[in-house]
PDB file of N, CA and C in Angstrom:
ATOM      1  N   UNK A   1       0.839  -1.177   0.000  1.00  0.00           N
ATOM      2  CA  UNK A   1       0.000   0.000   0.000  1.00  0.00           C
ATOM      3  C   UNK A   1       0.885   1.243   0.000  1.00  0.00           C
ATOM      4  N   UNK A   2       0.684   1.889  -0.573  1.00  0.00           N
ATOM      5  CA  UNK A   2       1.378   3.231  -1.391  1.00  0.00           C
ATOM      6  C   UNK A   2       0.872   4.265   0.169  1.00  0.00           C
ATOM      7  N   UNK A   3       1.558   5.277   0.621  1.00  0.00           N
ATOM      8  CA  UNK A   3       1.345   5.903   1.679  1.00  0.00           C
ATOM      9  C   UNK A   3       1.534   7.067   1.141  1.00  0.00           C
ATOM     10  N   UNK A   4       0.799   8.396   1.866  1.00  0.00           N
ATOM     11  CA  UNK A   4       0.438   9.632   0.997  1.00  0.00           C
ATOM     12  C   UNK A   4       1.088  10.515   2.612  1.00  0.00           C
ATOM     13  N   UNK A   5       0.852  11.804   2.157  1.00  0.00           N
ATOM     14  CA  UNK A   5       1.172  12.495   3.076  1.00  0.00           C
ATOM     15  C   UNK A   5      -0.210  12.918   3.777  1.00  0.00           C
ATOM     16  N   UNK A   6      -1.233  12.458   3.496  1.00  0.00           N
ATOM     17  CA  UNK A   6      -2.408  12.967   3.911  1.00  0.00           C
ATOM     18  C   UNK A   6      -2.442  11.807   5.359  1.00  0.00           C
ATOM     19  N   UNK A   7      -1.368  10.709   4.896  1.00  0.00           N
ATOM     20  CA  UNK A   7      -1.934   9.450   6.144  1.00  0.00           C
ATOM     21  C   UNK A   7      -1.162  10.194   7.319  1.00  0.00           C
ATOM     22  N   UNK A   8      -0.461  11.126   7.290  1.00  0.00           N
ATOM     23  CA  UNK A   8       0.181  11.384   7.924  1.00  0.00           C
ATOM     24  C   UNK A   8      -0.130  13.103   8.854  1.00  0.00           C
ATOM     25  N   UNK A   9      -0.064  12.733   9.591  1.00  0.00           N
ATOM     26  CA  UNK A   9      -0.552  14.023  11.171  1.00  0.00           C
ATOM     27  C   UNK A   9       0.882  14.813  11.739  1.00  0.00           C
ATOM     28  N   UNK A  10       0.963  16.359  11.540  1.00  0.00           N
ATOM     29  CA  UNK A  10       1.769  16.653  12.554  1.00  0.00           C
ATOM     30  C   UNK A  10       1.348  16.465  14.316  1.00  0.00           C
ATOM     31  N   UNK A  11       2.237  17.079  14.797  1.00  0.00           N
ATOM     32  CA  UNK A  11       2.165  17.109  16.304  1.00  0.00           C
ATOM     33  C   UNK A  11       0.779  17.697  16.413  1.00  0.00           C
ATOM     34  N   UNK A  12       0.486  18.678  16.504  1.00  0.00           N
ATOM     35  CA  UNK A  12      -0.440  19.094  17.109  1.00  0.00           C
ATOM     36  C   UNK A  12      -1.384  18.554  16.611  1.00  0.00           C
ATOM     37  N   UNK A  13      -2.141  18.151  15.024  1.00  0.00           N
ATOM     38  CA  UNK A  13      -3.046  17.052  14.677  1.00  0.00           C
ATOM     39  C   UNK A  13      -3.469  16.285  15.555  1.00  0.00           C
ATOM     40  N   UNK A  14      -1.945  15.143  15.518  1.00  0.00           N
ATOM     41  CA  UNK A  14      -1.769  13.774  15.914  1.00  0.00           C
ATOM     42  C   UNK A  14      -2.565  14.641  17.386  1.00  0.00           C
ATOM     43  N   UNK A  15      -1.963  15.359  18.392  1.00  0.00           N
ATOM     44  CA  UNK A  15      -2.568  15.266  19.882  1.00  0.00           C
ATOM     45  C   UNK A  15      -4.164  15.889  20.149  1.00  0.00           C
ATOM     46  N   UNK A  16      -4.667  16.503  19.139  1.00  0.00           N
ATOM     47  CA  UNK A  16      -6.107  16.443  18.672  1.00  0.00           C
ATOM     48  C   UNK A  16      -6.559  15.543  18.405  1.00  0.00           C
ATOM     49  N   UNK A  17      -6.184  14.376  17.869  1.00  0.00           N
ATOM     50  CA  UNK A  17      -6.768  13.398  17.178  1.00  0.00           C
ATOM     51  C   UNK A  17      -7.380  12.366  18.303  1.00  0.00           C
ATOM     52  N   UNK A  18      -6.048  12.085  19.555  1.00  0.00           N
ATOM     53  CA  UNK A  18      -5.600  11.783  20.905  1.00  0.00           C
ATOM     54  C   UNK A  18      -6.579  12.322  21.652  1.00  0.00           C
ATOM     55  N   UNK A  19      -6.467  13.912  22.066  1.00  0.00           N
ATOM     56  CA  UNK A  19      -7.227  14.469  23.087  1.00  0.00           C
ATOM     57  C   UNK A  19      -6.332  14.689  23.955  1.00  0.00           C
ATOM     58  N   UNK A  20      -4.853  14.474  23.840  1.00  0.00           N
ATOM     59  CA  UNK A  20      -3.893  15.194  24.450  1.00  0.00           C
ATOM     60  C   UNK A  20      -3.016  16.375  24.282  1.00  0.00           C
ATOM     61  N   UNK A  21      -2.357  16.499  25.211  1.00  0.00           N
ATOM     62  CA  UNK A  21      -1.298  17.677  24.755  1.00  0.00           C
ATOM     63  C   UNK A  21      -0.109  17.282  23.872  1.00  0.00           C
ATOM     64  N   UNK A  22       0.332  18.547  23.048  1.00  0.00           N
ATOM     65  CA  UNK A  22       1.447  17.946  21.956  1.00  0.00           C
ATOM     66  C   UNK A  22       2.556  17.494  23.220  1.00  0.00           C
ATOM     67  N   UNK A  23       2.518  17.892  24.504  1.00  0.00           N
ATOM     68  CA  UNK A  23       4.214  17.378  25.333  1.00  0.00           C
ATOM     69  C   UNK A  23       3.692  16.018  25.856  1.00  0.00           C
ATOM     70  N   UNK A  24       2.485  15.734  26.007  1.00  0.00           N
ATOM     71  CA  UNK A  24       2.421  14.447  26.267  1.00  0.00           C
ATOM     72  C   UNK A  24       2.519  13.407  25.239  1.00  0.00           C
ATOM     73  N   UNK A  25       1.792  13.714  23.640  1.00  0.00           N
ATOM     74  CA  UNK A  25       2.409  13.019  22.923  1.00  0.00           C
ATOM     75  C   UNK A  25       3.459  12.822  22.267  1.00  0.00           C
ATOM     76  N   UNK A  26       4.755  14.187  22.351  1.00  0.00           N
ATOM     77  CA  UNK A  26       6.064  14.064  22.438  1.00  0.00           C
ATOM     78  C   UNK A  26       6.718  12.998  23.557  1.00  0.00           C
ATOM     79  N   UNK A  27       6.281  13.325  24.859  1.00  0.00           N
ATOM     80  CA  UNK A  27       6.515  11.615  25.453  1.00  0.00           C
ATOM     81  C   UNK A  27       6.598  10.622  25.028  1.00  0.00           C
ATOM     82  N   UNK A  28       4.942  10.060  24.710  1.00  0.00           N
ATOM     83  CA  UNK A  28       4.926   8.866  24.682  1.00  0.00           C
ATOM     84  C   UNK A  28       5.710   8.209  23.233  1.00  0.00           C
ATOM     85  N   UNK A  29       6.031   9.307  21.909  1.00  0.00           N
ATOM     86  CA  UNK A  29       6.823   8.888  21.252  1.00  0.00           C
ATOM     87  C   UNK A  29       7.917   8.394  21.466  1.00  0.00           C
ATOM     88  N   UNK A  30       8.762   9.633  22.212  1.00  0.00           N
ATOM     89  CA  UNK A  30      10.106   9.564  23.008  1.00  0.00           C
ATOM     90  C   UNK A  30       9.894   7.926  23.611  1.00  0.00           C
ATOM     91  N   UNK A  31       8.911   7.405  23.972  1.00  0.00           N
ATOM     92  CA  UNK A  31       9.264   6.524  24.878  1.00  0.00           C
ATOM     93  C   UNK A  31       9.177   5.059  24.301  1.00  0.00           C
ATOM     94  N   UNK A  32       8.275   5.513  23.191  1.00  0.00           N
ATOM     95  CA  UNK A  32       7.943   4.503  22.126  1.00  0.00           C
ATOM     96  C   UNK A  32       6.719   3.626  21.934  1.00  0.00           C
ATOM     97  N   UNK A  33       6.105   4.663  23.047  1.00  0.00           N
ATOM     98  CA  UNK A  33       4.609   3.783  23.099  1.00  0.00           C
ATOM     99  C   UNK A  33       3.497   4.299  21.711  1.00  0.00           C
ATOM    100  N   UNK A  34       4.271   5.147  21.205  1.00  0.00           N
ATOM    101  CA  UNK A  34       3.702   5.777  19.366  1.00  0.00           C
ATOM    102  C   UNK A  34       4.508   5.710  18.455  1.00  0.00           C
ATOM    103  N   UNK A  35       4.581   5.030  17.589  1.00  0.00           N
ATOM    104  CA  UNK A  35       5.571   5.483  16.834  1.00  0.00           C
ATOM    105  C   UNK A  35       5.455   6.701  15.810  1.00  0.00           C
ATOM    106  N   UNK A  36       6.598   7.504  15.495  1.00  0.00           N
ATOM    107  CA  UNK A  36       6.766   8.437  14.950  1.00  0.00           C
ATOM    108  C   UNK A  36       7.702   8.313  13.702  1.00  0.00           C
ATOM    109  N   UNK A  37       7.186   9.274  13.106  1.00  0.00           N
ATOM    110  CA  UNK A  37       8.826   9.505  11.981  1.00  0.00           C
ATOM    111  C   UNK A  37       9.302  10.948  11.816  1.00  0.00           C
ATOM    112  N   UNK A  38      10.198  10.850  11.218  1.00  0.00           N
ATOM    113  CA  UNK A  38      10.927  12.466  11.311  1.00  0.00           C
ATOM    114  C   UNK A  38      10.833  12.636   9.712  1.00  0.00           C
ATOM    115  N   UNK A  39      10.507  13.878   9.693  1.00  0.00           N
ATOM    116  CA  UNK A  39      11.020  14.470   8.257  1.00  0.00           C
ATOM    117  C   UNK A  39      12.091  14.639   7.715  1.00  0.00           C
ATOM    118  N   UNK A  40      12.889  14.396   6.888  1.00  0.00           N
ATOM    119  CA  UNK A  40      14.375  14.466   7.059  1.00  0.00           C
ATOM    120  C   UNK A  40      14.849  15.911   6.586  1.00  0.00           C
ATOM    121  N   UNK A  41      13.538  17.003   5.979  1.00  0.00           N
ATOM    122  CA  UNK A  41      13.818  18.099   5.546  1.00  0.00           C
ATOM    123  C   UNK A  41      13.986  19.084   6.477  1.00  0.00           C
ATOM    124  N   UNK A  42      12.859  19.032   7.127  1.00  0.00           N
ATOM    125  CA  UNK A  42      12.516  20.230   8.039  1.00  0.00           C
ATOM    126  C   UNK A  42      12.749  19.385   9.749  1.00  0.00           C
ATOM    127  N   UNK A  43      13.146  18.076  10.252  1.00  0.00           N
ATOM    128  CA  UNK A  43      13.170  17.503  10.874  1.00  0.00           C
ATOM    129  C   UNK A  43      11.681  17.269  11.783  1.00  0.00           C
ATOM    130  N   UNK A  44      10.636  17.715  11.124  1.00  0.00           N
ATOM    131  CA  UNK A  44       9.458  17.509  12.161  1.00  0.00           C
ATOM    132  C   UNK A  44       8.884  16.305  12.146  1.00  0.00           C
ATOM    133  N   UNK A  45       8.221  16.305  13.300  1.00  0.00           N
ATOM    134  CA  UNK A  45       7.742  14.666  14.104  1.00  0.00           C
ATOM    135  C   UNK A  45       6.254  14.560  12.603  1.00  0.00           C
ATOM    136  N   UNK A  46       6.142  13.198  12.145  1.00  0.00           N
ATOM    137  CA  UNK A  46       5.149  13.202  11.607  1.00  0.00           C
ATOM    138  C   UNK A  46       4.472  11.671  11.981  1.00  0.00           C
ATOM    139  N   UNK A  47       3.204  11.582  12.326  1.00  0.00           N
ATOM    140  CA  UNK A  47       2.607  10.093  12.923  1.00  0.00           C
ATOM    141  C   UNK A  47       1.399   9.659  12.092  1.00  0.00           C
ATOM    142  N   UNK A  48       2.000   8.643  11.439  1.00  0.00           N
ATOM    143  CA  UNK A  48       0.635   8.096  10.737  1.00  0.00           C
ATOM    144  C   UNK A  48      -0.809   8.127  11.532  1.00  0.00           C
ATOM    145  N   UNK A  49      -1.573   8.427  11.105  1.00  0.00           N
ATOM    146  CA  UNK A  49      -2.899   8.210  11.401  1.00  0.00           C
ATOM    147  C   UNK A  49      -3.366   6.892  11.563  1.00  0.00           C
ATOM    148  N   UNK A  50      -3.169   5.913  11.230  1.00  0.00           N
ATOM    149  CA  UNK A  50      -3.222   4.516  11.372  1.00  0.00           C
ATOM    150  C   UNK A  50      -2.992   4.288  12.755  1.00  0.00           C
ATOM    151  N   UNK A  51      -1.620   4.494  12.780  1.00  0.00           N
ATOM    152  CA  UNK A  51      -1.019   4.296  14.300  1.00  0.00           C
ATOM    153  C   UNK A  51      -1.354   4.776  15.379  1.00  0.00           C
ATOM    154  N   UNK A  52      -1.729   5.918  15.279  1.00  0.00           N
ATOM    155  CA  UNK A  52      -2.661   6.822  16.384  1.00  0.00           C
ATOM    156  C   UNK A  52      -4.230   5.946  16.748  1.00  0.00           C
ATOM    157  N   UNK A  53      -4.461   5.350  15.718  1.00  0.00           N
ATOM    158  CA  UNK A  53      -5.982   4.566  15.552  1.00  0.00           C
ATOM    159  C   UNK A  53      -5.809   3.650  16.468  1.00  0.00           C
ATOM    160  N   UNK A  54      -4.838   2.668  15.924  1.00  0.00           N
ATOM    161  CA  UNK A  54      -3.897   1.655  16.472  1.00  0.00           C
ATOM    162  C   UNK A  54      -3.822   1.623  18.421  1.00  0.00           C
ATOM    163  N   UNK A  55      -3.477   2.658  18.417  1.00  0.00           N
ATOM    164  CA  UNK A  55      -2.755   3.135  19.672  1.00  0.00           C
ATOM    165  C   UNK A  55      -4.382   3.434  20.779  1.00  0.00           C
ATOM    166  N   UNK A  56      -4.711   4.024  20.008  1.00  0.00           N
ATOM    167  CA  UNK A  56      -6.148   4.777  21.059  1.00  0.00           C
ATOM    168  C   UNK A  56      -7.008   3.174  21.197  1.00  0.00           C
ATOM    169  N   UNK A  57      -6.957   2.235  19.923  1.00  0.00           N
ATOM    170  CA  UNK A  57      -7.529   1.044  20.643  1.00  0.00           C
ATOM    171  C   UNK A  57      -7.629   0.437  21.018  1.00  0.00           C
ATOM    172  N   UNK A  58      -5.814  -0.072  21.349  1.00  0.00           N
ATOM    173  CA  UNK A  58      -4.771  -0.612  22.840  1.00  0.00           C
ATOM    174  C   UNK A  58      -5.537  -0.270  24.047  1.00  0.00           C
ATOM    175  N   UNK A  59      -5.243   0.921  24.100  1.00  0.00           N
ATOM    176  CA  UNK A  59      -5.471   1.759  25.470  1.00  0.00           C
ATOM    177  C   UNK A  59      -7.224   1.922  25.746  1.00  0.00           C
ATOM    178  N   UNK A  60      -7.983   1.864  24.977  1.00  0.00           N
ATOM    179  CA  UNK A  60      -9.531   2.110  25.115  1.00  0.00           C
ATOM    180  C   UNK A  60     -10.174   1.197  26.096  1.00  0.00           C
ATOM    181  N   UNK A  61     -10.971   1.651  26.888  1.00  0.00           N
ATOM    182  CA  UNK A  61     -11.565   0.946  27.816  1.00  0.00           C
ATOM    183  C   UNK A  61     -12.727   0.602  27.800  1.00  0.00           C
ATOM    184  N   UNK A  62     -13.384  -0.756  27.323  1.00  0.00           N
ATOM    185  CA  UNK A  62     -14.707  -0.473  27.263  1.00  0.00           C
ATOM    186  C   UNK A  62     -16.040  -0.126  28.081  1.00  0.00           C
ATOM    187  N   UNK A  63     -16.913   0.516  27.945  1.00  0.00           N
ATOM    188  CA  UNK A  63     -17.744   0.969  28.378  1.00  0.00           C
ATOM    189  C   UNK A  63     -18.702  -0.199  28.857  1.00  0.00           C
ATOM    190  N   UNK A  64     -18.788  -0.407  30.452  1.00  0.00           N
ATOM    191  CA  UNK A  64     -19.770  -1.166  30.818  1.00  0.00           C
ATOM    192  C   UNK A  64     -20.973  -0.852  31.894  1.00  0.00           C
ATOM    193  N   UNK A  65     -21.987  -1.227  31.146  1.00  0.00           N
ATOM    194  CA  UNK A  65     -23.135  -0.350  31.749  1.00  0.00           C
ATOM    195  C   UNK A  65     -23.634  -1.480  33.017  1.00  0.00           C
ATOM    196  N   UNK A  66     -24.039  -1.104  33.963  1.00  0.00           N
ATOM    197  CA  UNK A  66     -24.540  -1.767  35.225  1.00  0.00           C
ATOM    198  C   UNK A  66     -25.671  -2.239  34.829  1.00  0.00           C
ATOM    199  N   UNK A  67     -25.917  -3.326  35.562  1.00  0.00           N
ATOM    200  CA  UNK A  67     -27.669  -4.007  35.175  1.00  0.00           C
ATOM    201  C   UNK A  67     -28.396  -2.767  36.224  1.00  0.00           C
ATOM    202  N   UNK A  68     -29.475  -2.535  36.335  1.00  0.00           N
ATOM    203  CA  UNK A  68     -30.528  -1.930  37.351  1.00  0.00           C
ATOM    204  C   UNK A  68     -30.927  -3.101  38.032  1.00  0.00           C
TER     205      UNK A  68
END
């Protein structure tokens, strides 16, 4: 599959996309719990959208409703 630049989110996107802050998702890159890539022009963080998908449905908790 051919990859576009549209699959792809800067920082602040990507932590909209999240619902976090861009320093928290500078973390969790740093740490490797997202993966990231660098631009090699301008050196900026760029994160597939996939992976962000990926990532939020690791971590998602499902919603369980109580009987009455």
């Amino acid at each position: 599959m051919s990859e576009k630049l549209s699959d792809y989110l800067m920082t602040a996107e990507a932590a909209e996309f999240l619902g976090v802050s861009q320093n928290t998702l500078r973390t969790w890159a740093k740490q490797g719990q997202i993966p990231v890539q660098v631009n090699p022009v301008n050196n900026y963080r760029l994160f597939r959208r996939e992976d962000l998908q990926s990532f939020l449905d690791s971590v998602a908790e499902p919603i369980v409703k109580k009987p009455r």
